[in-house]
Structures are given as C-alpha cells and as structure tokens.
N, C-alpha and C. Protein backbone atom coordinates (compact mmCIF):
# COMPACT_ATOMS: atom_id res chain seq x y z
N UNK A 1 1.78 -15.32 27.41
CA UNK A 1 1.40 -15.45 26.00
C UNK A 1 2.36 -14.63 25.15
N UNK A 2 2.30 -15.22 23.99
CA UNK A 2 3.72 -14.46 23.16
C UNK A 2 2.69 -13.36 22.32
N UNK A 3 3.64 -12.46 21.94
CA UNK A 3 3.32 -11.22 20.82
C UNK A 3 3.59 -11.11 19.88
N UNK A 4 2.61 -11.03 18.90
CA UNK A 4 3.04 -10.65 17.22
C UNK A 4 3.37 -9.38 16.87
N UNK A 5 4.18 -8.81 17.12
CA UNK A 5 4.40 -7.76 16.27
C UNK A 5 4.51 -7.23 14.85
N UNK A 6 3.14 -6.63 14.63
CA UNK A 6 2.68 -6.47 13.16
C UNK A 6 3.46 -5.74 12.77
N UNK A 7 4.68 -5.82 11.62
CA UNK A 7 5.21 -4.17 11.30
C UNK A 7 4.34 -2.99 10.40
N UNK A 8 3.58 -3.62 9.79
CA UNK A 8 2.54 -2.31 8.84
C UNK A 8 1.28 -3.08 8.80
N UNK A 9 0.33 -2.46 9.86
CA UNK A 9 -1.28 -2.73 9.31
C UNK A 9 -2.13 -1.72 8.67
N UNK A 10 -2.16 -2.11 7.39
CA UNK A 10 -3.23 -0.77 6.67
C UNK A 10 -4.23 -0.91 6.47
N UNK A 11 -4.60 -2.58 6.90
CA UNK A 11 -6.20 -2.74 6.55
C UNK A 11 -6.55 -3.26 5.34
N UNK A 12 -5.36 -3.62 4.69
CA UNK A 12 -5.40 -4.58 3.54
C UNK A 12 -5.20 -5.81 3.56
N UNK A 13 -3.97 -5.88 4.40
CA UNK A 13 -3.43 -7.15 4.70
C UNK A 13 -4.37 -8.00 5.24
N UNK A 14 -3.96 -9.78 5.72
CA UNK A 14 -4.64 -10.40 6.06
C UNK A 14 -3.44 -10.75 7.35
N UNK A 15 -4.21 -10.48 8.81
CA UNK A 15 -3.14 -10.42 9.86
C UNK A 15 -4.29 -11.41 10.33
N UNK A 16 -5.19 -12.09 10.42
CA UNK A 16 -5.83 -13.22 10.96
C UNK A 16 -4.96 -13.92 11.62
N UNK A 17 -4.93 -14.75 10.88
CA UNK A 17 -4.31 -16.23 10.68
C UNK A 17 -2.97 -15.89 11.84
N UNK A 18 -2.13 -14.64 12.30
CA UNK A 18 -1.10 -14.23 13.01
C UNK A 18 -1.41 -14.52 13.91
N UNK A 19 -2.76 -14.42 14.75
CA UNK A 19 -3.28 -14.45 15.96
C UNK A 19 -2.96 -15.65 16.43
N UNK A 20 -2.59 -16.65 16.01
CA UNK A 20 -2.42 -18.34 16.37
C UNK A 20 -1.16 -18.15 17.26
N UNK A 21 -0.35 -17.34 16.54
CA UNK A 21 0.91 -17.26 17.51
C UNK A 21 1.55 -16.26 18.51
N UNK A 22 -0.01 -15.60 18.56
CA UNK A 22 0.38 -14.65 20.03
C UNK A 22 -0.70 -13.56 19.30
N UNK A 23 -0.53 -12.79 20.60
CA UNK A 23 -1.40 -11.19 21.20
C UNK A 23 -0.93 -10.11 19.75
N UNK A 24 -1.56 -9.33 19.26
CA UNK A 24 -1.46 -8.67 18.28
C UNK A 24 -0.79 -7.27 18.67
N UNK A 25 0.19 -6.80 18.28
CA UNK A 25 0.71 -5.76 18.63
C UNK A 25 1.35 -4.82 17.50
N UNK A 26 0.42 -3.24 16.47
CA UNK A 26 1.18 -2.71 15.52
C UNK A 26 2.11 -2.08 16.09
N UNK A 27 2.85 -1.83 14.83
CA UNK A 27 3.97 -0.92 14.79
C UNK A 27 3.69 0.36 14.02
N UNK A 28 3.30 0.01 13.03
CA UNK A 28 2.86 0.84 11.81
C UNK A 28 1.37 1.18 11.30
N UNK A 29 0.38 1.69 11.26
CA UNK A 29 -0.13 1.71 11.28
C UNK A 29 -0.97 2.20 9.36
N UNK A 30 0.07 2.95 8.99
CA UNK A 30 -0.04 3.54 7.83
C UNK A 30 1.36 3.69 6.65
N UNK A 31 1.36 3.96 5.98
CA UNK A 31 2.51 4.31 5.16
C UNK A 31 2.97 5.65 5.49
N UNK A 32 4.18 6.10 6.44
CA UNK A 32 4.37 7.60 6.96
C UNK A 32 5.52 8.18 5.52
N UNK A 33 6.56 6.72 5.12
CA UNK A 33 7.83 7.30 4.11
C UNK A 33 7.52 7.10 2.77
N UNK A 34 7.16 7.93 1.87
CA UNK A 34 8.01 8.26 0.71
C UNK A 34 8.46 8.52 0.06
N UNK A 35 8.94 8.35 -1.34
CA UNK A 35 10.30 8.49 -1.97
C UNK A 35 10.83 10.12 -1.72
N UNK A 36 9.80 10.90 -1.71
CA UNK A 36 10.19 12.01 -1.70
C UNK A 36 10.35 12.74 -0.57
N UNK A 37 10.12 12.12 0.51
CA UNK A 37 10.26 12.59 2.13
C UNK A 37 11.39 11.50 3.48
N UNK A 38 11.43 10.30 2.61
CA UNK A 38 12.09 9.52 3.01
C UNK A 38 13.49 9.58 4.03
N UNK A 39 14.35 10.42 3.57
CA UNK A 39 15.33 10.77 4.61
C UNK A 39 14.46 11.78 5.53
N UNK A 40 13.03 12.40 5.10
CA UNK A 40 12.56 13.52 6.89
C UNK A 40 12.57 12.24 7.46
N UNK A 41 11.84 11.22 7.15
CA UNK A 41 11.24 10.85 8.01
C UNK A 41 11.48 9.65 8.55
N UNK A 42 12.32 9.09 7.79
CA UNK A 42 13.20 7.99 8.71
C UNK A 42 13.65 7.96 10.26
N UNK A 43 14.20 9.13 10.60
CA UNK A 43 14.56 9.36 11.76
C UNK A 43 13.04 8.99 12.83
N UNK A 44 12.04 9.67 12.49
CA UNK A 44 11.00 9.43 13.09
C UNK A 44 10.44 8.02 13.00
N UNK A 45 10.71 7.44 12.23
CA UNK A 45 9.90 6.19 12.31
C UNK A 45 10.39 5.48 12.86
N UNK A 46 12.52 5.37 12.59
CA UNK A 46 13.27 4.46 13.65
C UNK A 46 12.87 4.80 15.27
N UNK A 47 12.66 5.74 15.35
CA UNK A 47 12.41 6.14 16.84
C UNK A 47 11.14 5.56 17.29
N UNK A 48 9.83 5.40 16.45
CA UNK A 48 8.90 4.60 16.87
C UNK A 48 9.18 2.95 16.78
N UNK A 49 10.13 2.55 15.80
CA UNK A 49 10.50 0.92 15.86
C UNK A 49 10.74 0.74 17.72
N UNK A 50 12.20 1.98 17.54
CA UNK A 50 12.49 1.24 18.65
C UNK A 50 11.75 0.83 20.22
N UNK A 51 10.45 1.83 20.02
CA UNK A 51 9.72 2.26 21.51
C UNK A 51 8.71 1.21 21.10
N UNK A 52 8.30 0.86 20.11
CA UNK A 52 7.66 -0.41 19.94
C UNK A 52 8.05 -1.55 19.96
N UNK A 53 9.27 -1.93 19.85
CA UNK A 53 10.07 -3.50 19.97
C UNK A 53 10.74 -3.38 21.27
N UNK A 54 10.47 -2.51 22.26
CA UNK A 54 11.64 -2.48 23.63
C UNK A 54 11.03 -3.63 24.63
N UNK A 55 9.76 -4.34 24.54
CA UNK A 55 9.77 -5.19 25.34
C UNK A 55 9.76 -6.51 24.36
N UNK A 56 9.98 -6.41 23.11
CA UNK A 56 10.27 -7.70 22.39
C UNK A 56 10.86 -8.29 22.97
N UNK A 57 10.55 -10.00 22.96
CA UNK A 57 11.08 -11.42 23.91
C UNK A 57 11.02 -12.20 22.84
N UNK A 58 12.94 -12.08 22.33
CA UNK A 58 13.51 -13.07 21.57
C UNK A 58 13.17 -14.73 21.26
N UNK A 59 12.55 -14.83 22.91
CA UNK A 59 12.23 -16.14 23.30
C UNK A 59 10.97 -16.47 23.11
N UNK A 60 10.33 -16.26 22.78
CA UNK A 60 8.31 -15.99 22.32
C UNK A 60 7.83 -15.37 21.68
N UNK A 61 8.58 -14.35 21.01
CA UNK A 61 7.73 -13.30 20.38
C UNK A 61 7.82 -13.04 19.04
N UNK A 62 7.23 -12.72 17.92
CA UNK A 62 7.53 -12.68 16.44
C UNK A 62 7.24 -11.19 15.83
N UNK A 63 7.93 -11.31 15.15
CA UNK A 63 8.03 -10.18 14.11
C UNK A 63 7.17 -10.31 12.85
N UNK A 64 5.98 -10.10 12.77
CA UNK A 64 5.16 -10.43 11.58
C UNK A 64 5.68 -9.44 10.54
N UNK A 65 5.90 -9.98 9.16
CA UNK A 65 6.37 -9.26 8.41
C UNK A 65 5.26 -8.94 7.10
N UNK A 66 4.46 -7.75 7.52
CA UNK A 66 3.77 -7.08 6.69
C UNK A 66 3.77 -5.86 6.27
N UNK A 67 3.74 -5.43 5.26
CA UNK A 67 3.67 -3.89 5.19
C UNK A 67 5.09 -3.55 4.41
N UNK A 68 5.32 -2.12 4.17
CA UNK A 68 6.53 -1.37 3.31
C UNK A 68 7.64 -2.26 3.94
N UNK A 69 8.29 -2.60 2.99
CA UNK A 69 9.63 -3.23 2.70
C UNK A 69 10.88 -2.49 4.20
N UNK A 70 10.62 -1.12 3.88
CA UNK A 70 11.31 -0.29 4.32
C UNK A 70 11.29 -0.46 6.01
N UNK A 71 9.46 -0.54 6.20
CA UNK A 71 9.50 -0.75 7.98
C UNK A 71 9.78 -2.17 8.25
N UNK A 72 9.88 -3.14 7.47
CA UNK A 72 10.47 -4.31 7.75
C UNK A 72 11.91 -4.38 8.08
N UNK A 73 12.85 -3.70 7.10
CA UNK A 73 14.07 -3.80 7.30
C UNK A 73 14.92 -2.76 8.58
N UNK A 74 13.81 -1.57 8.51
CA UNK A 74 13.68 -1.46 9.99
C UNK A 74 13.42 -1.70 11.57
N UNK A 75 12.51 -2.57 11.12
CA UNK A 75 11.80 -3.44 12.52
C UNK A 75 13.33 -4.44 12.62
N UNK A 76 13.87 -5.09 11.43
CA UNK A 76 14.64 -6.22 11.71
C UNK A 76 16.07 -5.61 12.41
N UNK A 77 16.25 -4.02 11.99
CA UNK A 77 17.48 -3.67 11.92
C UNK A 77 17.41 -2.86 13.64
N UNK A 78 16.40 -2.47 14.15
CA UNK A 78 16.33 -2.22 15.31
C UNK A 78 16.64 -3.83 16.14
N UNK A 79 16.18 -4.95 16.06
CA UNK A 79 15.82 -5.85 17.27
C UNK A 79 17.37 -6.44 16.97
N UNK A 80 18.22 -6.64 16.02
CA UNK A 80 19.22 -6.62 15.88
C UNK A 80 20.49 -5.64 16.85
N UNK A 81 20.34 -4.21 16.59
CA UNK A 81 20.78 -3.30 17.54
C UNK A 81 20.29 -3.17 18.83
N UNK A 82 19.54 -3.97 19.20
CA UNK A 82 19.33 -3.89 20.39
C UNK A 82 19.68 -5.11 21.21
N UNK A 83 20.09 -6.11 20.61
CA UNK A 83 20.87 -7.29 20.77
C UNK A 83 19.54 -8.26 21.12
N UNK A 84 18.14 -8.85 20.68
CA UNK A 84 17.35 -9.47 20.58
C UNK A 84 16.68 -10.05 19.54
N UNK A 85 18.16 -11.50 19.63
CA UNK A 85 18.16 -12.17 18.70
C UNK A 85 18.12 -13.42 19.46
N UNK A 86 17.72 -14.70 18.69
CA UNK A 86 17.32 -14.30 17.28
C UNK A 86 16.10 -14.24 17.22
N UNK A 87 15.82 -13.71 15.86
CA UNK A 87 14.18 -13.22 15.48
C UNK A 87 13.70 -14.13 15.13
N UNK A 88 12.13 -14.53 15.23
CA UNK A 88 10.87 -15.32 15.13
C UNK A 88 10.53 -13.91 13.75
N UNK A 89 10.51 -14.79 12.78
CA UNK A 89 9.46 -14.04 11.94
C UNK A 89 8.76 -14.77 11.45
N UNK A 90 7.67 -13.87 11.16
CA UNK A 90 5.85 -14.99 10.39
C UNK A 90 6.11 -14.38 9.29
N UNK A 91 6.06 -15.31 8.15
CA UNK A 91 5.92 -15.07 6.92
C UNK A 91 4.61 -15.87 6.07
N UNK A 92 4.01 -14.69 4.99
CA UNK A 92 2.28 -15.12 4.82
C UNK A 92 2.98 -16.29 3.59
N UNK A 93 2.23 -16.84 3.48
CA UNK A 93 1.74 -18.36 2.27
C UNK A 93 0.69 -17.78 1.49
N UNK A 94 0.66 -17.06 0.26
CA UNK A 94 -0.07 -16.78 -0.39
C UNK A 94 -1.36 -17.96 -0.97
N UNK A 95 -0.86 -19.56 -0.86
CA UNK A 95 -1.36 -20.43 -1.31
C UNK A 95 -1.99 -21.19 -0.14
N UNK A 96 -1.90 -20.85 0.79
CA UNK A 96 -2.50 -21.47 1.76
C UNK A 96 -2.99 -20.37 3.24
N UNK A 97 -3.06 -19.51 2.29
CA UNK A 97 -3.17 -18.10 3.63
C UNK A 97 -2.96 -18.30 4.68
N UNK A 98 -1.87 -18.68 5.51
CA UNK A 98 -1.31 -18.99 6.63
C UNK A 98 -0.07 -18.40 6.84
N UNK A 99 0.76 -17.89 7.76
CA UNK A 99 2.08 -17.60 8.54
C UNK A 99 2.31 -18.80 9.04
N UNK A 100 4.07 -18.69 8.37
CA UNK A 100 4.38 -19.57 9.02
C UNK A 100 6.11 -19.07 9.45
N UNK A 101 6.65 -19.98 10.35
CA UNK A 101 7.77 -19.51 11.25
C UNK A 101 9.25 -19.55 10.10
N UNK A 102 9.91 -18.29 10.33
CA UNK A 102 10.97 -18.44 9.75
C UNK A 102 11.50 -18.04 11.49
N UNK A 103 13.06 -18.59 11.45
CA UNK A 103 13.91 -17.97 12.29
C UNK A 103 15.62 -17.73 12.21
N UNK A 104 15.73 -16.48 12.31
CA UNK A 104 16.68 -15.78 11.75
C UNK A 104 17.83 -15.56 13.06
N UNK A 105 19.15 -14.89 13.24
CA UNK A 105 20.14 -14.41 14.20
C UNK A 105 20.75 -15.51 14.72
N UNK A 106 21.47 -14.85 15.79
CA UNK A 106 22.33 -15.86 16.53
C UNK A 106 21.85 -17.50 17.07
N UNK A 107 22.88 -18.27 16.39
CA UNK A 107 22.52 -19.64 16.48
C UNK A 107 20.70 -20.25 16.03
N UNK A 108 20.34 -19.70 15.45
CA UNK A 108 19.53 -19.82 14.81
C UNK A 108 19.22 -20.74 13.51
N UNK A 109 18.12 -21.60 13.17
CA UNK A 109 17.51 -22.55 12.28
C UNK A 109 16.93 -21.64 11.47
N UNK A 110 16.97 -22.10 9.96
CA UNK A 110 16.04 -21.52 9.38
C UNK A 110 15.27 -22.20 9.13
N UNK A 111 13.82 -22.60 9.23
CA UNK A 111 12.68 -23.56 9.18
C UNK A 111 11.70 -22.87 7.93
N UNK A 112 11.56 -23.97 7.28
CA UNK A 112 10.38 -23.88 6.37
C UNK A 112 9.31 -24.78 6.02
C-alpha cells in the first residue's frame, strides 16, 4: 500500500479525502519556524524532513502538500536531494474538497 506523506498536520486542515491514496504518514506536526527564529531552526527541521522521507517510494508514494509554505519547499527540496524523483504530490480542490495528483521531476507529466 502506498503512503501519504502529510507535510504539516495542525488539525485544521482537511487530510480526509488523502486517505484514498495511501496510509497516512506526518511530517510536521505543528508550526516549529518563525520569522524570528527561522534560521535556529531550519537546520532542525531539515533534519526531521529527511528521517521522515528516507523510506519515500518515488513509485507509490505522495507528498501531500499541507501546511507552512516553508515545510513544503522543504519536504520537496529534501526528496529531490536525495535523488527520489519524481514526486507524486496531492494537491487540495478547495471547490470540490478533494486531492488530486500533480506529478513533478525526472521525466515526469504534469496532470490536472
């Protein structure tokens, strides 16, 4: 079965509808960076991207994109450096509350 990897669940979002395309798995749990602590704590959070995306499977698995801007472009910028591409990302439909598949990296479609 494939894995969603949530990048920020705070309990606002609506991560339902994610479950269709695999096992639920956070990253983030809270908002740890900002503006004014942002370089402490970057270092720490890349270090949790990466121990959380190390069994990401390019081939099944998605990158749900919820939460701070910041752990997104981190989640994307780790699975990139780690050469597990290309990315499955779920992106929400405000008008139809649903995720649906974008796919991004090497030899890759972008579907909408």
């Amino acid at each position: 079965m494939a894995t969603v990897y949530v990048v920020q669940d705070d309990g606002r979002k609506r991560i339902g509808d994610a479950r269709r395309y695999g096992d639920i798995r956070v990253i983030f749990t809270r908002k740890d960076i900002y503006a004014d602590n942002a370089a402490e704590m970057a270092p720490d959070a890349m270090g949790r991207a990466y121990v959380q995306l190390r069994e990401f499977n390019p081939d099944a698995d998605y990158l749900c994109l919820v939460g701070s801007p910041v752990y997104m472009a981190m989640c994307a910028y780790v699975l990139g450096d780690m050469g597990k591409l290309p990315v499955r990302l779920l992106r929400f439909d405000r008008k139809e509350f649903k995720y649906y598949e974008v796919m991004i990296g090497s030899d890759a479609t972008i579907e909408e």
